[in-house]
PDB file of N, CA and C in Angstrom:
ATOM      1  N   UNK A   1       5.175  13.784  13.177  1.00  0.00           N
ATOM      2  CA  UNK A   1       3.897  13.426  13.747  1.00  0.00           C
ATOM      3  C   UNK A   1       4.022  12.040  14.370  1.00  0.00           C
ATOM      4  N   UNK A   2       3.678  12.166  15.803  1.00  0.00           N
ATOM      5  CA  UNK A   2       3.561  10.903  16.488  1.00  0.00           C
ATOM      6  C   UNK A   2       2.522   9.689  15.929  1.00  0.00           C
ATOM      7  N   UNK A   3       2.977   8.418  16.981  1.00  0.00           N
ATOM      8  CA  UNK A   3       1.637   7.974  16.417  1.00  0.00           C
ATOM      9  C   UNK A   3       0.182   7.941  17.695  1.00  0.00           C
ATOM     10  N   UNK A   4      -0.936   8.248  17.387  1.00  0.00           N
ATOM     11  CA  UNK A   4      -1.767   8.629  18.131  1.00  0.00           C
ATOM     12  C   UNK A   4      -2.678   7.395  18.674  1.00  0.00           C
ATOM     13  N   UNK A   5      -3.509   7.609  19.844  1.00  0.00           N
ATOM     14  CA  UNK A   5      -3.730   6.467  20.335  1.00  0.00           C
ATOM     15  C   UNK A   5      -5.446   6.741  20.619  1.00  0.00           C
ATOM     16  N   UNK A   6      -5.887   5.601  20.075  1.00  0.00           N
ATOM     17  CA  UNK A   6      -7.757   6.195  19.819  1.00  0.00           C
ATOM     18  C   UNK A   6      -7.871   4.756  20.816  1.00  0.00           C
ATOM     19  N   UNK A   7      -9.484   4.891  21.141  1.00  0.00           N
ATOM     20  CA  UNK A   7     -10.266   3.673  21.487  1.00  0.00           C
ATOM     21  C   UNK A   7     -10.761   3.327  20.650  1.00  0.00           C
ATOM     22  N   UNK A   8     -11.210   1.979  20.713  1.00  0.00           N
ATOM     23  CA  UNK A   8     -12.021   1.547  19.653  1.00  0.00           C
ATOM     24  C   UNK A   8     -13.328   2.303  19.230  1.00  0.00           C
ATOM     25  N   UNK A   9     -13.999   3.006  20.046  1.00  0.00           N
ATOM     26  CA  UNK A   9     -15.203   3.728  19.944  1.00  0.00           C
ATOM     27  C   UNK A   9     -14.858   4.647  19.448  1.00  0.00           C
ATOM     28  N   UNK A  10     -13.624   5.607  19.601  1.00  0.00           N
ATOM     29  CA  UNK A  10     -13.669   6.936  18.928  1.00  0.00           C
ATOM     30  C   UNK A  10     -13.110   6.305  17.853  1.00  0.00           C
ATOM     31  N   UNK A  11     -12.567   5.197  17.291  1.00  0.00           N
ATOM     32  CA  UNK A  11     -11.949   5.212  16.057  1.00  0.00           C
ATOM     33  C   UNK A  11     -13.104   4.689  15.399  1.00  0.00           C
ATOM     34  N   UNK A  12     -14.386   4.051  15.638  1.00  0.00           N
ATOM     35  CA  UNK A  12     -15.657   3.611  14.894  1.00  0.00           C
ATOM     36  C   UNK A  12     -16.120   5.457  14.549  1.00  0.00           C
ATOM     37  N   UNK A  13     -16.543   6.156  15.395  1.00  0.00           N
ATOM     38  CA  UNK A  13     -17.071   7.030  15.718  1.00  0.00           C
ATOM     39  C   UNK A  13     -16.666   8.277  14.447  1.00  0.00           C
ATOM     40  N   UNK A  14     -14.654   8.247  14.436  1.00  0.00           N
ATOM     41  CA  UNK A  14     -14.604   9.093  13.376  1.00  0.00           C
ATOM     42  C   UNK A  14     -13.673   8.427  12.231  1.00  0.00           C
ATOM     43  N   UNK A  15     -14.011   6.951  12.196  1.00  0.00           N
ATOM     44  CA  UNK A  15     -12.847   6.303  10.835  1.00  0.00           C
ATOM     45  C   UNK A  15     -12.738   6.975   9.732  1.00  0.00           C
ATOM     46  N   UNK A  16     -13.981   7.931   9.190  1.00  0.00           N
ATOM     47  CA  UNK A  16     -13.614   8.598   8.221  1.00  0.00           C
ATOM     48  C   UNK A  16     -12.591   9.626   8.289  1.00  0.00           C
ATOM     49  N   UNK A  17     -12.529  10.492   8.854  1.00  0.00           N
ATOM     50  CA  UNK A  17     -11.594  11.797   9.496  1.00  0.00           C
ATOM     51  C   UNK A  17     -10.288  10.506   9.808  1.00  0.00           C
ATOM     52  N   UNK A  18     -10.180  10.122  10.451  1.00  0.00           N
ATOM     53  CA  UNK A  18      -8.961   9.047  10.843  1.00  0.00           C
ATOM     54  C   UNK A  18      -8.487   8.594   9.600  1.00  0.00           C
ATOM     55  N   UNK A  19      -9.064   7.802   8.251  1.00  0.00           N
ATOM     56  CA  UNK A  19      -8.549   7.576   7.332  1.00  0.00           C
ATOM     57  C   UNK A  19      -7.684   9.411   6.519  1.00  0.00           C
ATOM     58  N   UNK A  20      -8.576  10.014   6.273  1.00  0.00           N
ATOM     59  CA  UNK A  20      -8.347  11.236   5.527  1.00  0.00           C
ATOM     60  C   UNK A  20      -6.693  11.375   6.334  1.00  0.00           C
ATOM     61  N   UNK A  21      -6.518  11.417   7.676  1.00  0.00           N
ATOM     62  CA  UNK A  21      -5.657  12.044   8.133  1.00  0.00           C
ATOM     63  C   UNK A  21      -4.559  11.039   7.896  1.00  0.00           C
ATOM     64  N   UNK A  22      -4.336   9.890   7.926  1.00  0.00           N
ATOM     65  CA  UNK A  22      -3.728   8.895   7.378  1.00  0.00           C
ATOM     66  C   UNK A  22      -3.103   9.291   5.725  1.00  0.00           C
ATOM     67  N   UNK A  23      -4.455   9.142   4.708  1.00  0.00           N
ATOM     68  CA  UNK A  23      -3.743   9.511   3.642  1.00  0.00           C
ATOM     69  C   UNK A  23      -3.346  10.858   3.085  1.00  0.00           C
ATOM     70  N   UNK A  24      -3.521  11.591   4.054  1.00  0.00           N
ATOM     71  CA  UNK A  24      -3.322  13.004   3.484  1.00  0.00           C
ATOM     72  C   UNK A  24      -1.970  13.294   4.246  1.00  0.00           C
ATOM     73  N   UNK A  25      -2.044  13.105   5.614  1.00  0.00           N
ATOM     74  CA  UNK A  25      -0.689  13.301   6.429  1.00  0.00           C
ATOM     75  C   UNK A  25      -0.051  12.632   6.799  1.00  0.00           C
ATOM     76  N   UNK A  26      -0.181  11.539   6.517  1.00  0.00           N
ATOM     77  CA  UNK A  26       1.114   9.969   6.846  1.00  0.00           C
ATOM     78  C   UNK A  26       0.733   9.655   8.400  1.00  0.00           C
ATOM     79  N   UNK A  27      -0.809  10.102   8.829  1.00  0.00           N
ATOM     80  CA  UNK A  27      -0.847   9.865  10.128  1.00  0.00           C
ATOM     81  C   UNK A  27      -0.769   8.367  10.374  1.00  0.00           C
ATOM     82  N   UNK A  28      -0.287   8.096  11.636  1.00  0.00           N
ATOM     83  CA  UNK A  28      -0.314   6.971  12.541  1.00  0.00           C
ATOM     84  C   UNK A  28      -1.531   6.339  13.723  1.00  0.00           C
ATOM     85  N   UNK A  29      -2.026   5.532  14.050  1.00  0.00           N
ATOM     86  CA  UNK A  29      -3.283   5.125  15.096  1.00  0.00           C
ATOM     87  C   UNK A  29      -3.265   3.698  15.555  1.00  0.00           C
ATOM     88  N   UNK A  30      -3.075   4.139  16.355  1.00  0.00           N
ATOM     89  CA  UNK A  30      -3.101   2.754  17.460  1.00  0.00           C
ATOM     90  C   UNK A  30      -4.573   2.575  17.947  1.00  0.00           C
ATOM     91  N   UNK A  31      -5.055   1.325  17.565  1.00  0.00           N
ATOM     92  CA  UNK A  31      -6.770   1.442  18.169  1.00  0.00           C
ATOM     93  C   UNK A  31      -6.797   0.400  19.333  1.00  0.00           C
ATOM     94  N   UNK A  32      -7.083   0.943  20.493  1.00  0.00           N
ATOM     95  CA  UNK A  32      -7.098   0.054  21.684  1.00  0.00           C
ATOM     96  C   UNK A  32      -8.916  -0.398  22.076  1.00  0.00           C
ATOM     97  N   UNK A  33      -8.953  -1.704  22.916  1.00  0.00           N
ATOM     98  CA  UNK A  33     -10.028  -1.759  22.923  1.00  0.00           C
ATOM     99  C   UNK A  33      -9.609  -2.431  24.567  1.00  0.00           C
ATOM    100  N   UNK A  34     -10.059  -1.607  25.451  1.00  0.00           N
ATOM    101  CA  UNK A  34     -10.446  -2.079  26.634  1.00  0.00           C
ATOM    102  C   UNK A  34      -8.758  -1.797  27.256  1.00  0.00           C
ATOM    103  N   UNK A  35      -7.959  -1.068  27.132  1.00  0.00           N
ATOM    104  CA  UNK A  35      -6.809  -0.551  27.254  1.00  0.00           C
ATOM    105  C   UNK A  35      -5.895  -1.143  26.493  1.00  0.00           C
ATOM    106  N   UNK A  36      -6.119  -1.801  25.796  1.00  0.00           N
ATOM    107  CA  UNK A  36      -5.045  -2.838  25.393  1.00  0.00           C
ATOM    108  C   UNK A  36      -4.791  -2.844  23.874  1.00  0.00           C
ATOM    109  N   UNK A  37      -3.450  -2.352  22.943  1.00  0.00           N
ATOM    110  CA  UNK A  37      -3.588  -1.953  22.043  1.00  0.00           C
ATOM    111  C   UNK A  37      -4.236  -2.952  21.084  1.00  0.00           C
ATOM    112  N   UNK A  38      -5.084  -3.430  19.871  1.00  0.00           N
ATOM    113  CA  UNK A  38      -5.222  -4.240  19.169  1.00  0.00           C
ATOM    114  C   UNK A  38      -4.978  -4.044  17.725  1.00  0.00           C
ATOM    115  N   UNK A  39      -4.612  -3.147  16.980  1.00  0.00           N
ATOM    116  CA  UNK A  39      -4.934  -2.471  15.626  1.00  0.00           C
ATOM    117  C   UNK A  39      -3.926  -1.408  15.381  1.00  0.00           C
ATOM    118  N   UNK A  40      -3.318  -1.230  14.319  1.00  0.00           N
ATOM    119  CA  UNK A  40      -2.628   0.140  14.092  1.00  0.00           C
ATOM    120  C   UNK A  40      -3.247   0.540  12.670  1.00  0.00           C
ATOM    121  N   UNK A  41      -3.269   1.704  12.447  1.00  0.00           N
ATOM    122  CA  UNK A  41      -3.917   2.226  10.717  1.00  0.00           C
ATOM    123  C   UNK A  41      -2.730   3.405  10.437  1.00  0.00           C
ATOM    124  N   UNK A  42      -2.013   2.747   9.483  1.00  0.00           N
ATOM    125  CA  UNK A  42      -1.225   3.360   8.700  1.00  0.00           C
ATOM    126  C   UNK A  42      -1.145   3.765   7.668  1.00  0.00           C
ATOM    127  N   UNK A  43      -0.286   4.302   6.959  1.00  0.00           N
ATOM    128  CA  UNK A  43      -0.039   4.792   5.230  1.00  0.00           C
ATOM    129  C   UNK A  43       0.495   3.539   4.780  1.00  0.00           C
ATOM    130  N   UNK A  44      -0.176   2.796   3.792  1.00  0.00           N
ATOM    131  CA  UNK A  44       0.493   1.688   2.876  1.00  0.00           C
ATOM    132  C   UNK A  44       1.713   2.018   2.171  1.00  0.00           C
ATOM    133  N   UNK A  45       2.819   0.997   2.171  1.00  0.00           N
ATOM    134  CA  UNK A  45       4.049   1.384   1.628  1.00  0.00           C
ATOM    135  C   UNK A  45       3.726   1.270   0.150  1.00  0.00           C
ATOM    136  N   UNK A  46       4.602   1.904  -0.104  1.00  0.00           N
ATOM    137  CA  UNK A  46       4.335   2.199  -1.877  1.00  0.00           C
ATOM    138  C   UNK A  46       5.640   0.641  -2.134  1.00  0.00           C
ATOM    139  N   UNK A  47       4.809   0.172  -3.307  1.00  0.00           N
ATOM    140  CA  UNK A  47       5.070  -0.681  -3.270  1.00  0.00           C
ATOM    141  C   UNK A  47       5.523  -0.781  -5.067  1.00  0.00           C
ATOM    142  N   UNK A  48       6.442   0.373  -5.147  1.00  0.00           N
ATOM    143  CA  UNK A  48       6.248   0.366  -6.766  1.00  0.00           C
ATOM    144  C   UNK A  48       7.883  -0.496  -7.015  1.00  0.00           C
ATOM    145  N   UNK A  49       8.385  -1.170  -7.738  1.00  0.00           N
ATOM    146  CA  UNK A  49       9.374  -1.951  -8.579  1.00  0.00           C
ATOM    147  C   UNK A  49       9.704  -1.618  -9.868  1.00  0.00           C
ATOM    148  N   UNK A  50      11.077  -1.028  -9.711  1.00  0.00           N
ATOM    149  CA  UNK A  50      11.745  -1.714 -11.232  1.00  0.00           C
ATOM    150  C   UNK A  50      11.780  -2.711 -11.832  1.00  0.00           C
ATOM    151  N   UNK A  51      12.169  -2.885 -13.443  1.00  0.00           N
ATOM    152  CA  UNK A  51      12.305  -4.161 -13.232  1.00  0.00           C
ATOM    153  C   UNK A  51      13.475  -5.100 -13.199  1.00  0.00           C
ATOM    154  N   UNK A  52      14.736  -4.025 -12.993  1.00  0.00           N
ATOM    155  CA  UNK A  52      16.132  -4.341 -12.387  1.00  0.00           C
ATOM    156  C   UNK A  52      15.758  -5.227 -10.736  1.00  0.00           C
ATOM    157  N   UNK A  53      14.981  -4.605 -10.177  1.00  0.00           N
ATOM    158  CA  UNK A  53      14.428  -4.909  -8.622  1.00  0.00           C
ATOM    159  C   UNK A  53      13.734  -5.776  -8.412  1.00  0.00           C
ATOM    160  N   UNK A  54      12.884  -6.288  -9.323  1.00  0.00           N
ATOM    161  CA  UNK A  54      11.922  -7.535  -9.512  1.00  0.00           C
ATOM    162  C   UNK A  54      12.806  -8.790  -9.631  1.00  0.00           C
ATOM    163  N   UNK A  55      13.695  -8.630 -10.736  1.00  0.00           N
ATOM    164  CA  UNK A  55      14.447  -9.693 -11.222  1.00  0.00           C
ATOM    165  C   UNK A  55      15.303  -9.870 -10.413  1.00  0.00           C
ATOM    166  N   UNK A  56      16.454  -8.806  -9.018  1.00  0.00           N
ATOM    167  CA  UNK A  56      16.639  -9.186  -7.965  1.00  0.00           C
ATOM    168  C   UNK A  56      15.620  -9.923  -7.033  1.00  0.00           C
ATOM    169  N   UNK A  57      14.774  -9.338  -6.842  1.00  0.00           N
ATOM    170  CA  UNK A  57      13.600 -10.715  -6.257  1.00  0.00           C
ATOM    171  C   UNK A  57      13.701 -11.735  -6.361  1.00  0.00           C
ATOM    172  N   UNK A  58      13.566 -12.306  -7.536  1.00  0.00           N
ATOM    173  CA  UNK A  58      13.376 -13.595  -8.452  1.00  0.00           C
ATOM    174  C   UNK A  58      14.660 -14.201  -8.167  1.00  0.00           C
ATOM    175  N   UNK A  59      15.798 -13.681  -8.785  1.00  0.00           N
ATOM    176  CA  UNK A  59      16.876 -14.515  -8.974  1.00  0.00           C
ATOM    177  C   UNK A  59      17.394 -15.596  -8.530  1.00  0.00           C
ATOM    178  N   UNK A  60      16.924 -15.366  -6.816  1.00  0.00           N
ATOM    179  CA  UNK A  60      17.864 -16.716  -6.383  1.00  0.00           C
ATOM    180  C   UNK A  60      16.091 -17.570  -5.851  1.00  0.00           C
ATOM    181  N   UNK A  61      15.314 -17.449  -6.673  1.00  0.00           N
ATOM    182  CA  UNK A  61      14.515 -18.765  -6.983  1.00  0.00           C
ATOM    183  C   UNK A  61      15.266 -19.940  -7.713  1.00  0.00           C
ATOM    184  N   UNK A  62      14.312 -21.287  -7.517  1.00  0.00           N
ATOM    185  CA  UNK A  62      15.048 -21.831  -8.344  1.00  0.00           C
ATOM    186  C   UNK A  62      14.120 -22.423  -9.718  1.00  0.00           C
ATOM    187  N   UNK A  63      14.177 -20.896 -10.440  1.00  0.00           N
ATOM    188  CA  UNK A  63      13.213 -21.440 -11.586  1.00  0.00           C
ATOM    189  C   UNK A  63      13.568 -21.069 -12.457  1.00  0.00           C
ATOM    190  N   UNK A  64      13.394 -21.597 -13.895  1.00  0.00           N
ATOM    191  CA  UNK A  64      14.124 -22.286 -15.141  1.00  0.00           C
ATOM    192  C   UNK A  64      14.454 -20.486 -15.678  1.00  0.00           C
ATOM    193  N   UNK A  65      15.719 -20.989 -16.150  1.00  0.00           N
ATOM    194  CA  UNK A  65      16.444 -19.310 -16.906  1.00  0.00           C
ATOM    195  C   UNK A  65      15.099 -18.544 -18.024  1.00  0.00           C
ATOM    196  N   UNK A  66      15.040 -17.069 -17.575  1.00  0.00           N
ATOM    197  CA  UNK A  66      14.288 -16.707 -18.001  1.00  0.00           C
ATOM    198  C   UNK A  66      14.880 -15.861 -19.745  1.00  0.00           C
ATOM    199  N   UNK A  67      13.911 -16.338 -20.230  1.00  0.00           N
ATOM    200  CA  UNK A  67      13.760 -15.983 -21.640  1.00  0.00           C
ATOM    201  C   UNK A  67      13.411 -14.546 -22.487  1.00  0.00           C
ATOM    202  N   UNK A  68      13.918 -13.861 -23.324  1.00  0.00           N
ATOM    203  CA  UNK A  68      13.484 -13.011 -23.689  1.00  0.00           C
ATOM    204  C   UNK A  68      12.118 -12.980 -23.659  1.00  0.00           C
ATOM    205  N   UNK A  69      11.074 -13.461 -24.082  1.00  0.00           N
ATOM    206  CA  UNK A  69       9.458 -13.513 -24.096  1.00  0.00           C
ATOM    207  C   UNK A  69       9.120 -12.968 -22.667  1.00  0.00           C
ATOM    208  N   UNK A  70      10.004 -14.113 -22.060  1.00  0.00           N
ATOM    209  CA  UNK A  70       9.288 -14.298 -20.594  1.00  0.00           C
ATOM    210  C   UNK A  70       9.924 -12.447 -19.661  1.00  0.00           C
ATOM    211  N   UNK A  71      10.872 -12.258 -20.036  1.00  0.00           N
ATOM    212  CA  UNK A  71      11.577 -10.865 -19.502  1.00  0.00           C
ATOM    213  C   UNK A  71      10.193  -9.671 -20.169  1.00  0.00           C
ATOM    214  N   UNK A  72      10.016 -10.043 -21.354  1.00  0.00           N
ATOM    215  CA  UNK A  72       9.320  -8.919 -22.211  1.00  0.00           C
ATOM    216  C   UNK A  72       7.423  -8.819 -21.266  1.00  0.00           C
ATOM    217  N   UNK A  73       7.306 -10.053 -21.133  1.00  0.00           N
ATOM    218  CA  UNK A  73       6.286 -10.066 -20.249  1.00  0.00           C
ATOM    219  C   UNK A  73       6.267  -9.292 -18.978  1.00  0.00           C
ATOM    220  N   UNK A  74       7.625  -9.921 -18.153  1.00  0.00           N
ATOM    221  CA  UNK A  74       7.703  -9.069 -16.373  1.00  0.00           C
ATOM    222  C   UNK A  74       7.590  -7.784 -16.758  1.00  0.00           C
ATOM    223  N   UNK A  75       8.164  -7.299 -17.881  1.00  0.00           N
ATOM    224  CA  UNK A  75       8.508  -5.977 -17.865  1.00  0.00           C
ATOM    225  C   UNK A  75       7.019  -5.080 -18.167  1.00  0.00           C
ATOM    226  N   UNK A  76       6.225  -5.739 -18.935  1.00  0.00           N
ATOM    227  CA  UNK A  76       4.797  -5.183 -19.041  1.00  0.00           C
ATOM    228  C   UNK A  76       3.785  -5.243 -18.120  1.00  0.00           C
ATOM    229  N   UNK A  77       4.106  -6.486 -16.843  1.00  0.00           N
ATOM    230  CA  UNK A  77       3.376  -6.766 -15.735  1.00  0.00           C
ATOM    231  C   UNK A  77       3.623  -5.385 -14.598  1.00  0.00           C
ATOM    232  N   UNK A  78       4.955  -5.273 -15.001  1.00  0.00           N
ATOM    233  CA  UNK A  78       5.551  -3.991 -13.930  1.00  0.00           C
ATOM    234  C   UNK A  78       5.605  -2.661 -14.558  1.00  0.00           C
ATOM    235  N   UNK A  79       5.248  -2.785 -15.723  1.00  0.00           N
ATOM    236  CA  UNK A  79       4.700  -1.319 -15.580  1.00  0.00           C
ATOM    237  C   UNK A  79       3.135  -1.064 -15.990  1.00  0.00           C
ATOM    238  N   UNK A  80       2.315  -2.215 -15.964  1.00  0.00           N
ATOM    239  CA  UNK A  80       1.469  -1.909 -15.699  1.00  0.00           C
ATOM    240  C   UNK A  80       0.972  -1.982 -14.338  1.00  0.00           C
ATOM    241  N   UNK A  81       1.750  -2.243 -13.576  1.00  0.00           N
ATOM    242  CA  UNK A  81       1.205  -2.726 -11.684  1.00  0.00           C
ATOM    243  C   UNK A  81       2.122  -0.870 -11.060  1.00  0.00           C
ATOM    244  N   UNK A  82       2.892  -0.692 -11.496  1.00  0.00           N
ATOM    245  CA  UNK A  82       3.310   0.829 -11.258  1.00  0.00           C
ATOM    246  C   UNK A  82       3.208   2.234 -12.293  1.00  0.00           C
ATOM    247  N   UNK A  83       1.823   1.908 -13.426  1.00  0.00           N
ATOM    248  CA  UNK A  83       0.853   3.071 -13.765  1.00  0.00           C
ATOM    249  C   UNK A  83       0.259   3.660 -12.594  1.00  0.00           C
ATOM    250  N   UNK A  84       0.066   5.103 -13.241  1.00  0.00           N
ATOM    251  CA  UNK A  84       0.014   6.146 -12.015  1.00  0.00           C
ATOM    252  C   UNK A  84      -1.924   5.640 -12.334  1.00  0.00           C
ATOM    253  N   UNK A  85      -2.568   5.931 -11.106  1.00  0.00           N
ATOM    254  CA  UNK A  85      -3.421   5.409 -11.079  1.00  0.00           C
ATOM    255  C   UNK A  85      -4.641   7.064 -11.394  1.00  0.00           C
ATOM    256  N   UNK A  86      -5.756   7.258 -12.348  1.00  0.00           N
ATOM    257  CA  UNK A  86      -5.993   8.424 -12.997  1.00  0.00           C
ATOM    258  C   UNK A  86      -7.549   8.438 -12.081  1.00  0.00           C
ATOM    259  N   UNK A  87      -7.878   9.493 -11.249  1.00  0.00           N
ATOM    260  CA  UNK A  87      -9.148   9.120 -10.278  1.00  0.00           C
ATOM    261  C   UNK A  87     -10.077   9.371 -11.645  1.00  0.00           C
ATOM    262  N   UNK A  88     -11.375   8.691 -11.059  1.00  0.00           N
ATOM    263  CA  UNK A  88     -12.501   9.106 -12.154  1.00  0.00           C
ATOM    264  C   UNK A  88     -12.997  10.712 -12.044  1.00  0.00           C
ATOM    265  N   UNK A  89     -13.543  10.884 -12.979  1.00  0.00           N
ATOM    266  CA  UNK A  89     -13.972  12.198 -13.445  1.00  0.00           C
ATOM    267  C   UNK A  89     -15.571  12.163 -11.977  1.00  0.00           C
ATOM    268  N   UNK A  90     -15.489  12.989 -11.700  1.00  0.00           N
ATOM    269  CA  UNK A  90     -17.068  12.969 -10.299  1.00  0.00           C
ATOM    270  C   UNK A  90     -18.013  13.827 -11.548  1.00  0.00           C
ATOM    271  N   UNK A  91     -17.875  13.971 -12.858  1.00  0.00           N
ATOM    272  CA  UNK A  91     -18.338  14.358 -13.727  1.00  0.00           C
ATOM    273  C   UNK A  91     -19.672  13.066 -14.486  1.00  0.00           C
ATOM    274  N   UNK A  92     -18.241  12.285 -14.232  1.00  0.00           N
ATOM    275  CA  UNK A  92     -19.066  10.910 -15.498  1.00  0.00           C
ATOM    276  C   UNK A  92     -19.909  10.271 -14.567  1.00  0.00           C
ATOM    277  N   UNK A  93     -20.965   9.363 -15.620  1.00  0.00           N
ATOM    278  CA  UNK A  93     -21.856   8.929 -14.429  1.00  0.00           C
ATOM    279  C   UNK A  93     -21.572   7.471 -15.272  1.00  0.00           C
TER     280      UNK A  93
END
């Protein structure tokens, strides 16, 4: 799927349908206003981390050797920032 090219008016007009198609089909949108592109609406990169991958991040900072405590911490920050996220019930009020 290409990426598709709206005006600003049709992308006000159907942002809802435009988002859906985004997160449902990895669609792409270029929003132009007056011919000229200004805006793209994409699929957000997943942005999930190990924490082998984090601590590559970090490493060549230059901040003080990290500590068991301090490891036991990243490691609970990252898997609570890459829990699968549970939608609400359209049940509960």
């Amino acid at each position: 799927m290409g990426v598709r090219t709206v005006s600003a008016t049709e992308a006000a007009k159907n942002f809802g349908s435009i988002l859906t198609e985004v997160r449902e089909r990895a669609a792409e949108y270029v929003v132009e206003h007056r011919g000229k592109a200004v805006a793209r609406i994409s699929p957000e990169e997943d942005r999930t981390l190990t924490v082998k991958e984090f601590l590559a991040l970090v490493a060549d900072r230059p901040w003080p050797p990290l500590d068991e405590e301090c490891l036991r911490a990243i490691e609970e920050g990252v898997a609570l920032w890459n829990r699968e996220e549970v939608p609400r019930s359209p049940w509960e009020r």
